[in-house]
Protein backbone atom coordinates (compact mmCIF):
# COMPACT_ATOMS: atom_id res chain seq x y z
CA UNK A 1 27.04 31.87 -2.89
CA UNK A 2 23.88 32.55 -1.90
CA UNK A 3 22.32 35.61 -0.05
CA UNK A 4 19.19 36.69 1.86
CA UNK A 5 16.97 39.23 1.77
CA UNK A 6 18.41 41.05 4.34
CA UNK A 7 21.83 41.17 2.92
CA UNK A 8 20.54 42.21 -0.40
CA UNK A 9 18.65 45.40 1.17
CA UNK A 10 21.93 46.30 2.90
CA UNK A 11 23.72 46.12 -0.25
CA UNK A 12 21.80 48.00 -1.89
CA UNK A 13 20.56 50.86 0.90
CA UNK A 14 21.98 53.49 -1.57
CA UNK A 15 18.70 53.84 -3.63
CA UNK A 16 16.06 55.00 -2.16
CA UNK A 17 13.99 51.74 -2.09
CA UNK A 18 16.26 48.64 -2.18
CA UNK A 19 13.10 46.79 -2.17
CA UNK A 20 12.29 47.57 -5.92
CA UNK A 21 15.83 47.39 -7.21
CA UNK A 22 15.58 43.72 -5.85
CA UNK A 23 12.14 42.94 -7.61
CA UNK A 24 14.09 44.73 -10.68
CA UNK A 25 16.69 43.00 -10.79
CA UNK A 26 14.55 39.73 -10.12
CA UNK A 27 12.54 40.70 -13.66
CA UNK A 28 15.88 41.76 -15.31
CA UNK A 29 17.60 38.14 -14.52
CA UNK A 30 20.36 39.69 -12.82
CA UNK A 31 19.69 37.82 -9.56
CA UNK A 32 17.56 34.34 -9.43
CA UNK A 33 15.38 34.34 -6.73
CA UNK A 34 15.50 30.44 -5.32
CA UNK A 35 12.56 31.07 -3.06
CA UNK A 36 11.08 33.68 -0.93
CA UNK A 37 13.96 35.54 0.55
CA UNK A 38 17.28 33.51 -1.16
CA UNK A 39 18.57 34.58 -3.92
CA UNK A 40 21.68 34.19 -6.04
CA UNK A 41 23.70 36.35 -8.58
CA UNK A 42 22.69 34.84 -12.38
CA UNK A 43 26.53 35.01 -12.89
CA UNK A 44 27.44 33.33 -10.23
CA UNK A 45 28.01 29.27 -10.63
CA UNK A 46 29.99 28.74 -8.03
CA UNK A 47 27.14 28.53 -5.47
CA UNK A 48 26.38 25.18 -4.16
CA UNK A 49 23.34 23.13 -4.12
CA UNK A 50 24.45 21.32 -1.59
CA UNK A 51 24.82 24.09 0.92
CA UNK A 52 22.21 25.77 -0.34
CA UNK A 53 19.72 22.92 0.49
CA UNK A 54 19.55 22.78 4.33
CA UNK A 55 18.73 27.24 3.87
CA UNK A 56 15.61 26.10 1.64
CA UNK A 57 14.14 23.83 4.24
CA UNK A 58 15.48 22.58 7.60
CA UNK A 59 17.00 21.68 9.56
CA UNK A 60 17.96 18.72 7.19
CA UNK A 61 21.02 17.11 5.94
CA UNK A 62 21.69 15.24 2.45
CA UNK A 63 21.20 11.55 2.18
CA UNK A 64 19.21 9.05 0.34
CA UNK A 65 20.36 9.00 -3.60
CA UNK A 66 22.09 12.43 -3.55
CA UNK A 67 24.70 10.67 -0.71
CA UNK A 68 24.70 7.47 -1.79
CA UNK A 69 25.73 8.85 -5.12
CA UNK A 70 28.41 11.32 -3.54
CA UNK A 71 30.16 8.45 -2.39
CA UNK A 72 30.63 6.48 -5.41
CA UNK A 73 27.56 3.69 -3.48
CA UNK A 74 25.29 3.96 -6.28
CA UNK A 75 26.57 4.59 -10.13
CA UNK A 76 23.97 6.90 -11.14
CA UNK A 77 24.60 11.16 -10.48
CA UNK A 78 21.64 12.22 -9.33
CA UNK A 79 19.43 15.11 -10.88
CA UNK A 80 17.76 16.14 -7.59
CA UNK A 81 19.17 17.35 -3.87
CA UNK A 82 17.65 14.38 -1.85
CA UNK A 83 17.48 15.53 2.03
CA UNK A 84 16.40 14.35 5.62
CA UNK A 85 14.36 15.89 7.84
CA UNK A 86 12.63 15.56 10.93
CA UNK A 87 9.45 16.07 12.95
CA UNK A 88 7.49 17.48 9.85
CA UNK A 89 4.27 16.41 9.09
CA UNK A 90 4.90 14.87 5.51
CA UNK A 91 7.43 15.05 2.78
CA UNK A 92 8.04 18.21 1.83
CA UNK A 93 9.48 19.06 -2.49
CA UNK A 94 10.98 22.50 -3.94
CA UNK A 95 11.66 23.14 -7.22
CA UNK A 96 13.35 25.70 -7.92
CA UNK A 97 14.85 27.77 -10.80
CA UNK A 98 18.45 26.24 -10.29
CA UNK A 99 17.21 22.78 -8.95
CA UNK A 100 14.51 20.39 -7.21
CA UNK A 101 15.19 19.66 -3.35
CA UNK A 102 13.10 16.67 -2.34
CA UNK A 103 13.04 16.01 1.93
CA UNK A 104 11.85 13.43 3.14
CA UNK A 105 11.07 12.86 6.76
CA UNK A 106 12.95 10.07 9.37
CA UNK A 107 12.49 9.58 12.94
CA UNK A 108 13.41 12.40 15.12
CA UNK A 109 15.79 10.13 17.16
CA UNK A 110 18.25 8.86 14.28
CA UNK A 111 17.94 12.63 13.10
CA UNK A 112 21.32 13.93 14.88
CA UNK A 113 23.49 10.72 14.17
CA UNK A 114 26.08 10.10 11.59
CA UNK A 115 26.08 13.17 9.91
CA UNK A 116 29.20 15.07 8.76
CA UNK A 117 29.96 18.26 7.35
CA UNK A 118 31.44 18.41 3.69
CA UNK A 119 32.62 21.48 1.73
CA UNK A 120 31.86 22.51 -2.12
CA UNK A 121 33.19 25.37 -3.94
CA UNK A 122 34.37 26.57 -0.27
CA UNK A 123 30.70 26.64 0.75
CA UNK A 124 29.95 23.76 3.74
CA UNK A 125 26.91 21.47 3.85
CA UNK A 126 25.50 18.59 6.16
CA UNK A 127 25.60 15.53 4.71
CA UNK A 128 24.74 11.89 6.16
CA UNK A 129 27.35 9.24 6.68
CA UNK A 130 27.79 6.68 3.92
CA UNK A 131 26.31 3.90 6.12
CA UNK A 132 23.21 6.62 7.14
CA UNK A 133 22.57 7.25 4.06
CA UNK A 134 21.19 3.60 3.27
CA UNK A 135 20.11 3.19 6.48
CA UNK A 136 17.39 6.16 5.78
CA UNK A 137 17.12 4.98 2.21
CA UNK A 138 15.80 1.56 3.92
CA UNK A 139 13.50 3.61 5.76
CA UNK A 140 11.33 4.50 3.32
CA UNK A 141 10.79 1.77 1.50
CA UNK A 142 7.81 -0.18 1.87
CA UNK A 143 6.85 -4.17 1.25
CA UNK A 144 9.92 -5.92 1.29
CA UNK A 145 9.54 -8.93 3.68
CA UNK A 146 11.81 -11.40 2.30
CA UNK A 147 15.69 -11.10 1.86
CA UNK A 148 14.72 -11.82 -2.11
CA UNK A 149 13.16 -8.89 -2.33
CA UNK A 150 15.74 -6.96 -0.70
CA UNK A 151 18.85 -8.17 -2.80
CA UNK A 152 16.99 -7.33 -5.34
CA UNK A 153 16.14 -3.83 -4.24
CA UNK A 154 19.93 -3.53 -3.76
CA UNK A 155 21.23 -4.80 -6.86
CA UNK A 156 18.28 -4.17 -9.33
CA UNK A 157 17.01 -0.96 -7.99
CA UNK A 158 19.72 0.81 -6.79
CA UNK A 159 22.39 -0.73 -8.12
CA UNK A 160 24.63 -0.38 -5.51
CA UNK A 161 28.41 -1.23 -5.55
CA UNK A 162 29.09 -3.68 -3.37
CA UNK A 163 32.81 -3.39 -3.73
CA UNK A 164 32.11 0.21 -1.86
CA UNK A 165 29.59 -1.45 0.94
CA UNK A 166 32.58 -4.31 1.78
CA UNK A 167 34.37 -0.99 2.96
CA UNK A 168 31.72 0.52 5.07
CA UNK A 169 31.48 0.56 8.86
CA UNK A 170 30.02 -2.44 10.69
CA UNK A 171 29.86 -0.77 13.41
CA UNK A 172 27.89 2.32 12.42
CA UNK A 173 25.31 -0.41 10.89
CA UNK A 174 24.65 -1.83 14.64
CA UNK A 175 24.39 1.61 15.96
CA UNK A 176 22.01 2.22 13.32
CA UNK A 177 19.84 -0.17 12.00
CA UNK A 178 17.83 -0.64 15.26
CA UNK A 179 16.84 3.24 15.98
CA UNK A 180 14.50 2.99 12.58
CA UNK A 181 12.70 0.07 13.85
CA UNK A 182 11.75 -1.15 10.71
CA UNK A 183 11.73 -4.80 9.58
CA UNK A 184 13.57 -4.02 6.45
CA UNK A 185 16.48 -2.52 8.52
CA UNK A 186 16.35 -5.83 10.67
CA UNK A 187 16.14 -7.62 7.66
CA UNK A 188 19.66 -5.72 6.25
CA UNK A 189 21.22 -5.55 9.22
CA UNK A 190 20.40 -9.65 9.06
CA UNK A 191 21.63 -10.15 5.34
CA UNK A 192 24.84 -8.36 6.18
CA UNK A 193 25.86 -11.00 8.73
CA UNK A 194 25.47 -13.40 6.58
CA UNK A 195 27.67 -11.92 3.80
CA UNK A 196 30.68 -11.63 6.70
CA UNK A 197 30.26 -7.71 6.88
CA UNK A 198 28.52 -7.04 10.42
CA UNK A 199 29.70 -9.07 13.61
């Protein structure tokens, strides 16, 4: 589990500058220092990236690969913590000494929808809804005009399991798709109907 700054000084108020203790145990490895003001005990690997990624930079919430790949969408585990966030000037990466947190920006009006909280190793996190989660994916893609190009995005690129979209909800896909006014959300939201999945 993680802990601030602040809780470290308390911790440590016995000597007579907490301060340097930290920066000593910092140098000594006895605490990893994710960035200015987190830190976690180099003993400790119970602590969860997950959780940990909406303290780095918020407020956000995981989606794109990291979700997909949570729930069994995509095959691949991924290597990074892939987050949204909102009303921030441009995308925004950390890497860290336990990991690399990537954010990437979506429109301030989808921000508070299907999200959900999870829990790892007791610690909770924000995560996006299965259905969100490709919905912000789309998002960010750019050039794909024809539905070609998007099965093949699907199958080819992301490899996604199909068997796992036939169970998602149709109805949090027409809730969805239109707030990113994009034409490759359109475009899904039109290639879904035609596979039988979105009345």
């Amino acid at each position: 589990m993680f802990k601030s700054h602040l809780q470290l000084v308390e911790e440590l108020k016995q000597y007579s500058s907490p301060k340097a203790k930290i920066t000593r145990m910092i140098n000594t490895k006895k605490i990893i220092q994710v960035k200015r003001g987190i830190f976690v005990d180099a003993n400790d690997d119970t602590y969860s990236l997950n959780s940990l990624s909406s303290v780095i930079y918020g407020p956000s919430y995981i989606s794109f690969q990291s979700a997909m790949s949570f729930y069994g969408i995509i095959p691949e585990r991924v290597k990074v913590i892939t987050c949204a966030s909102y009303n921030k000037n441009k995308n925004k990466e950390f890497n860290t000494p336990i990991g690399d947190f990537y954010y990437y920006y979506i429109p301030t009006k989808v921000f508070p929808y299907a999200i959900t909280i999870k829990e790892e190793n007791g610690q909770k996190f924000i995560i996006a809804s299965p259905e969100k989660a490709i919905c912000d994916s789309l998002y960010k893609v750019r050039d794909i005009t024809t539905e070609g190009e998007l099965v093949s995005l699907l199958v080819e690129d992301w490899r996604i399991d199909f068997d796992v979209m036939e169970n998602l909800n149709r109805k949090s896909f027409q809730l969805l798709l239109p707030l990113y006014e994009r034409k490759i959300c359109n475009l899904f939201g039109e290639w879904l109907k035609k596979r039988g999945n979105y009345a």
